[in-house]
C-alpha atoms as a PDB file:
ATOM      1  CA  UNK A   1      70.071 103.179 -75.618  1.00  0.00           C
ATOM      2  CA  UNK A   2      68.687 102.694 -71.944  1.00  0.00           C
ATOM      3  CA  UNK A   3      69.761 104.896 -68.705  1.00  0.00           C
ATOM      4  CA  UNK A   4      70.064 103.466 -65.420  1.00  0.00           C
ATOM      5  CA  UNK A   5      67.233 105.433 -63.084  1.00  0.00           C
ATOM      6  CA  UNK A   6      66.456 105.081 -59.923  1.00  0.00           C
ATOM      7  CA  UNK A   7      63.339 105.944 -57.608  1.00  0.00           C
ATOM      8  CA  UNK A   8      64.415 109.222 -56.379  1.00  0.00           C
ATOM      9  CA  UNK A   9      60.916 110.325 -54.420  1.00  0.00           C
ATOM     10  CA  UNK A  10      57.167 110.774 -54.390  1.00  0.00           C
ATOM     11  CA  UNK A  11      55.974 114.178 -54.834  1.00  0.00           C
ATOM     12  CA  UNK A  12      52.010 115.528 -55.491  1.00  0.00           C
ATOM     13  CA  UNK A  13      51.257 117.489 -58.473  1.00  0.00           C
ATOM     14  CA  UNK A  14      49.309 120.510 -56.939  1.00  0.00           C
ATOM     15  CA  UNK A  15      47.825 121.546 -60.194  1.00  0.00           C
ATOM     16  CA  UNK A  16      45.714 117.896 -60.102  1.00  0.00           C
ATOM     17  CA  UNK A  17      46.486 116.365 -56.861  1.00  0.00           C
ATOM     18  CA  UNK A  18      47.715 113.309 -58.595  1.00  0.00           C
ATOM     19  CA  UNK A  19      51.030 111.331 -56.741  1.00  0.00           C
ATOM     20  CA  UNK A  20      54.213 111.784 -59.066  1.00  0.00           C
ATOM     21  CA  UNK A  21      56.879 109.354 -58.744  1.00  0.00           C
ATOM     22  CA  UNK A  22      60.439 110.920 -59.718  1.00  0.00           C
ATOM     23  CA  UNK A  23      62.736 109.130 -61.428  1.00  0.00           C
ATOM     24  CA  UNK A  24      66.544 110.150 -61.774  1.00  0.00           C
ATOM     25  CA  UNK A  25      69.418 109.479 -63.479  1.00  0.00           C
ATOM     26  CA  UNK A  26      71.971 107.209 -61.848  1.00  0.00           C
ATOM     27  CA  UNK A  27      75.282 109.346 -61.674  1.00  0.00           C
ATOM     28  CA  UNK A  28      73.456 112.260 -63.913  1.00  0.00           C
ATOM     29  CA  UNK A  29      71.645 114.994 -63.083  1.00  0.00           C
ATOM     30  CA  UNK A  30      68.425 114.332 -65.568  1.00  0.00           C
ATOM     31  CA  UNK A  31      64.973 113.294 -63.615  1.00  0.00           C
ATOM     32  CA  UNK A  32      61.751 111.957 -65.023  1.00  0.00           C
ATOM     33  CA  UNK A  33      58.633 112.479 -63.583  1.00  0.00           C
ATOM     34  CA  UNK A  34      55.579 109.670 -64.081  1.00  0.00           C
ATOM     35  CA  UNK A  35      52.499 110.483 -62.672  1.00  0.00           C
ATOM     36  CA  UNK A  36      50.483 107.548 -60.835  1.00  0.00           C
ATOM     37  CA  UNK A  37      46.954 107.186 -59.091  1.00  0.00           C
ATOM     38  CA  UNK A  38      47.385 107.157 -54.825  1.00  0.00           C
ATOM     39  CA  UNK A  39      47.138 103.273 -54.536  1.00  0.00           C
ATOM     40  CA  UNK A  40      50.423 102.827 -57.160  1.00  0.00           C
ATOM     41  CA  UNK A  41      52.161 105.686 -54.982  1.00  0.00           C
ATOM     42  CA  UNK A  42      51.274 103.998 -51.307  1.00  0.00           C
ATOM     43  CA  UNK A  43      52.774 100.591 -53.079  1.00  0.00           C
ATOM     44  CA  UNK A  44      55.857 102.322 -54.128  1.00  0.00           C
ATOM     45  CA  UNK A  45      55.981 104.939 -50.899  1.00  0.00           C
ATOM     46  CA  UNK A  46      54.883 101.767 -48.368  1.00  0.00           C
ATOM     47  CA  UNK A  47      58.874 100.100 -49.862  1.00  0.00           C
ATOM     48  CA  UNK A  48      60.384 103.442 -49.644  1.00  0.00           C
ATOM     49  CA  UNK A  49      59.504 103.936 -46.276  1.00  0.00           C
ATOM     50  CA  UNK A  50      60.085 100.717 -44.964  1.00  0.00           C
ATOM     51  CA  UNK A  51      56.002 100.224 -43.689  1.00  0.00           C
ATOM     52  CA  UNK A  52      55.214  96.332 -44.101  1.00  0.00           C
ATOM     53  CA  UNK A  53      51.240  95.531 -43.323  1.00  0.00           C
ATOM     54  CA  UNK A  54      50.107  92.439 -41.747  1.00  0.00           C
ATOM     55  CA  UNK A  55      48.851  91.176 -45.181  1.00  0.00           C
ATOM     56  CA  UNK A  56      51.113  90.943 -48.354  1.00  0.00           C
ATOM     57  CA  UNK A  57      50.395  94.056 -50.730  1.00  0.00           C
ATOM     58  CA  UNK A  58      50.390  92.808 -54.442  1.00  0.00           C
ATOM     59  CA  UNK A  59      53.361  93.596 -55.023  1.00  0.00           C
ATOM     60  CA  UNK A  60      54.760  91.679 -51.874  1.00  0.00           C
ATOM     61  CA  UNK A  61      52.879  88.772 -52.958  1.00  0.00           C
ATOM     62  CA  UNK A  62      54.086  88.878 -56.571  1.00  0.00           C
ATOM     63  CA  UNK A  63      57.622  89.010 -54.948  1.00  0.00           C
ATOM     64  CA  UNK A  64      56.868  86.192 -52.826  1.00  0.00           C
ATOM     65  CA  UNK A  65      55.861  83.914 -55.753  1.00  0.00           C
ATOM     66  CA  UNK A  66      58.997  85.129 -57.700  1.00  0.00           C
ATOM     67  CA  UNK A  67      60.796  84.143 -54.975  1.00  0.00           C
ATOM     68  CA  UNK A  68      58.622  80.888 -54.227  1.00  0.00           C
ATOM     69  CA  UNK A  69      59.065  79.662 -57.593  1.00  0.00           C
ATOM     70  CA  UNK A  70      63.068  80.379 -58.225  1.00  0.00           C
ATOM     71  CA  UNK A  71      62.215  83.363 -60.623  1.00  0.00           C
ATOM     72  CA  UNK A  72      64.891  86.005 -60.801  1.00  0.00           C
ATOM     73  CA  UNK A  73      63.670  89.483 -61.512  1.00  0.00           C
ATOM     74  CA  UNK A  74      66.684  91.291 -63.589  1.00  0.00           C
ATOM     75  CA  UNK A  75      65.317  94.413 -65.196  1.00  0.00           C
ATOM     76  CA  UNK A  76      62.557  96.944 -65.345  1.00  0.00           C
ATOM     77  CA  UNK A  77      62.292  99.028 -68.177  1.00  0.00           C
ATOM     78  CA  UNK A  78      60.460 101.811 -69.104  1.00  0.00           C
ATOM     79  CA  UNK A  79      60.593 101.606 -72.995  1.00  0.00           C
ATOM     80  CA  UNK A  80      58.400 103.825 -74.209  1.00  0.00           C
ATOM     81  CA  UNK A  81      56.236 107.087 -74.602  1.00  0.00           C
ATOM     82  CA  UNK A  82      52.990 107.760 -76.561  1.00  0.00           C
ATOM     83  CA  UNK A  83      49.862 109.689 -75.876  1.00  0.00           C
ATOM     84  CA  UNK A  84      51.147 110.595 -72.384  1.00  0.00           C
ATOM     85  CA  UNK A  85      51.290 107.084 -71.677  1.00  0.00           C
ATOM     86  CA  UNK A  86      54.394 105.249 -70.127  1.00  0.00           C
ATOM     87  CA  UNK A  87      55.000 101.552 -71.139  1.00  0.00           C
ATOM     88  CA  UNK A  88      57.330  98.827 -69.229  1.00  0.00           C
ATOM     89  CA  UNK A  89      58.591  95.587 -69.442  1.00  0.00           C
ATOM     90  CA  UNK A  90      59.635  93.361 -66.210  1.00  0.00           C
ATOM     91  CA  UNK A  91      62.282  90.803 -66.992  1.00  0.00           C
ATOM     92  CA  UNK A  92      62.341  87.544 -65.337  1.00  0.00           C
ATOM     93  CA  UNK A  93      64.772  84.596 -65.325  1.00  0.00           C
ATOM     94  CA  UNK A  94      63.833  81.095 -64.473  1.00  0.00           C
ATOM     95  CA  UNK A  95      66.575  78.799 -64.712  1.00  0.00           C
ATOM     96  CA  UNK A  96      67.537  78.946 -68.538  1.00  0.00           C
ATOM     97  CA  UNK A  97      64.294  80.839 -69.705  1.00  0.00           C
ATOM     98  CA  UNK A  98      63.792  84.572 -69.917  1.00  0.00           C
ATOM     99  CA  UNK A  99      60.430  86.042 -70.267  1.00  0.00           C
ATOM    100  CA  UNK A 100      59.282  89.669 -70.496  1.00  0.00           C
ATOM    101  CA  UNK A 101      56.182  90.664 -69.097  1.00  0.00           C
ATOM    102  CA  UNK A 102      53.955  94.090 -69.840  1.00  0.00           C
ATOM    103  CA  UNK A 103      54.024  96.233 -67.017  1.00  0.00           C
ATOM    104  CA  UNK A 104      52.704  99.482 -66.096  1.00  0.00           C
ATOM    105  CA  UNK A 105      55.173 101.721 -65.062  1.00  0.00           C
ATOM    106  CA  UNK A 106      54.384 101.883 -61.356  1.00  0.00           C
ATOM    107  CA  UNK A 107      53.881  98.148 -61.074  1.00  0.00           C
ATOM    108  CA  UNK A 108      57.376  97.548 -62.838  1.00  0.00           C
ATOM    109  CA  UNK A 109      59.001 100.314 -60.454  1.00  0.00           C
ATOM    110  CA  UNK A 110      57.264  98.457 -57.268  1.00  0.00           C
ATOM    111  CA  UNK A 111      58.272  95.319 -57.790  1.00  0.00           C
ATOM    112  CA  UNK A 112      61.856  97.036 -58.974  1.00  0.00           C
ATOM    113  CA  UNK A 113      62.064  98.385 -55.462  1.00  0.00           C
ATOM    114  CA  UNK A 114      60.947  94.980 -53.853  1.00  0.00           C
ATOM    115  CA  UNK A 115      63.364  92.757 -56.018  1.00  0.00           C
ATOM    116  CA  UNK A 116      66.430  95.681 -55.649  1.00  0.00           C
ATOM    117  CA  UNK A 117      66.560  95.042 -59.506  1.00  0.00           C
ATOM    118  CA  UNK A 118      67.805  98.095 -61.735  1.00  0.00           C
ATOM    119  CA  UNK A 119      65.402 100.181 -63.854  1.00  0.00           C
ATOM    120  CA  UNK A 120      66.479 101.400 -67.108  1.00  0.00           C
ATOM    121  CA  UNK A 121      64.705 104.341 -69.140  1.00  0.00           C
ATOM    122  CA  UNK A 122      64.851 104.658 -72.841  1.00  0.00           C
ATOM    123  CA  UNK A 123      66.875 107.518 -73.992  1.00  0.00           C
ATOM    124  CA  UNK A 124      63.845 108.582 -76.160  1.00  0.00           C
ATOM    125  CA  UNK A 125      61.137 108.554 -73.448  1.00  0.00           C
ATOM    126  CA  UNK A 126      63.514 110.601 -71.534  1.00  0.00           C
ATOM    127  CA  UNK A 127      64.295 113.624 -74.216  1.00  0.00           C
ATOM    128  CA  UNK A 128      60.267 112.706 -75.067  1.00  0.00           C
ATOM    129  CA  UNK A 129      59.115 113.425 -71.701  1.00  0.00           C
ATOM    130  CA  UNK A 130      58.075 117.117 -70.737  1.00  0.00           C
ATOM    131  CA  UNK A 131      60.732 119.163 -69.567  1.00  0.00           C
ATOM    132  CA  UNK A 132      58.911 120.378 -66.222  1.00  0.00           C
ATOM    133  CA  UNK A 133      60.763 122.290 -63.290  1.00  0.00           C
ATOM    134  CA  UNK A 134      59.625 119.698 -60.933  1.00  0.00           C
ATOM    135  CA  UNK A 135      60.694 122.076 -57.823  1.00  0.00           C
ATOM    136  CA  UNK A 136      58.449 124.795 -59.101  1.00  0.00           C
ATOM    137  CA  UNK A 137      55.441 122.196 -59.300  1.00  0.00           C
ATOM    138  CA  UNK A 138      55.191 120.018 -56.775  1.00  0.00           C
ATOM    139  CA  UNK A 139      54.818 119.674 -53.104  1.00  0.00           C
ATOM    140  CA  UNK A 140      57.445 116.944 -51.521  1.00  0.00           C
ATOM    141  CA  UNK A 141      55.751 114.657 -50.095  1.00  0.00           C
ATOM    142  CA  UNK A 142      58.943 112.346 -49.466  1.00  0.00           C
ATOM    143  CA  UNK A 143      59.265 111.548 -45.659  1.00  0.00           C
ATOM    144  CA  UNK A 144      57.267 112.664 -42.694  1.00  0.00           C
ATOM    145  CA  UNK A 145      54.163 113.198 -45.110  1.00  0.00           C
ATOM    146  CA  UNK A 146      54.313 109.865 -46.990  1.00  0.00           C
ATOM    147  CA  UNK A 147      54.828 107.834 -43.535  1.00  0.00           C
ATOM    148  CA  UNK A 148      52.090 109.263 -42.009  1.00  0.00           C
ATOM    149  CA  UNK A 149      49.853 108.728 -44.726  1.00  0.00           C
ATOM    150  CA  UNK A 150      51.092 104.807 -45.065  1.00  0.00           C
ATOM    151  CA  UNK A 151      50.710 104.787 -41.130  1.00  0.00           C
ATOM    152  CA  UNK A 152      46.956 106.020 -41.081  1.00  0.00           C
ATOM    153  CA  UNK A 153      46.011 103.484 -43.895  1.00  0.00           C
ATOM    154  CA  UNK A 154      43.243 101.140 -43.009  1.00  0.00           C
ATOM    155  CA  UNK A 155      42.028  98.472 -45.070  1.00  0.00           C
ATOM    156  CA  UNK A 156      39.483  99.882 -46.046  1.00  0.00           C
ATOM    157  CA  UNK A 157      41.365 102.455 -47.814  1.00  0.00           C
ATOM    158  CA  UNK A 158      42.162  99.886 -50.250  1.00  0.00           C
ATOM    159  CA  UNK A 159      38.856  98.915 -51.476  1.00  0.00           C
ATOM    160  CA  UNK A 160      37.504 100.895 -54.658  1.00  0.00           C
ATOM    161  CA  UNK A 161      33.981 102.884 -53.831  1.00  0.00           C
ATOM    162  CA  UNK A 162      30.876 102.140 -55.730  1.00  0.00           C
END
């Protein structure tokens, strides 16, 4: 059994600095938190808040060649739980053929957000996950913060340090 979630904000863990994207339960009140590294959260925070960049993200350009090539994007799915680990599926359409791709989490919930395509949770990974009092942990990061960090980015802020 899968529940319809949907990206409900961005938050940082203060305990390890680490971005946490909240998930939540379409007409429920049960919420799911996934913790990402900062580029993941600026490609899910930069469709949140609206911020395009002059160049395609990857996740723009991934929607672009969907969208290039006729591919319908119908589902993201996060299926499954194990050794802290999140797994997803993205399902695509191409005319009469379906395909399934593996997906991290944040990649299937940023090109979820890009596509407007619905992301179901299995009902395991959600009673799995840790019960955590997100309000007592985190910092909300969800507007002003997140838009001025997306506004400030340069592009050299995307390029890993060796």
């Amino acid at each position: 059994m899968f529940v319809n979630m949907t990206v409900s904000y961005l938050a940082i863990d203060p305990t390890c600095n680490m971005p946490i994207i909240v998930l939540k339960e379409v007409g429920g009140q049960r919420s799911l938190p996934i913790w990402v590294g900062i580029l993941e959260a600026i490609a899910i925070a930069s469709e949140l808040e609206g911020t395009h960049y002059s160049r395609p993200l990857t996740h723009d350009l991934l929607k672009n060649i969907f969208s290039e090539l006729e591919i319908d994007v119908y589902r993201a799915e996060i299926f499954d739980l194990a050794d802290n680990t999140y797994y997803a599926k993205i399902y695509l359409r191409h005319h009469d053929k379906n395909f399934i791709l593996d997906a991290r989490p944040s990649d299937a919930l940023a090109i979820s957000l890009r596509t407007k395509t619905p992301v179901f949770v299995a009902e395991n990974v959600i009673k799995s996950a840790l019960n955590i009092d997100l309000s007592s942990r985190i910092k909300d990061h969800h507007n002003d913060n997140w838009a001025k960090i997306l506004n400030n980015l340069k592009p050299e802020d995307f390029k890993y340090k060796m």
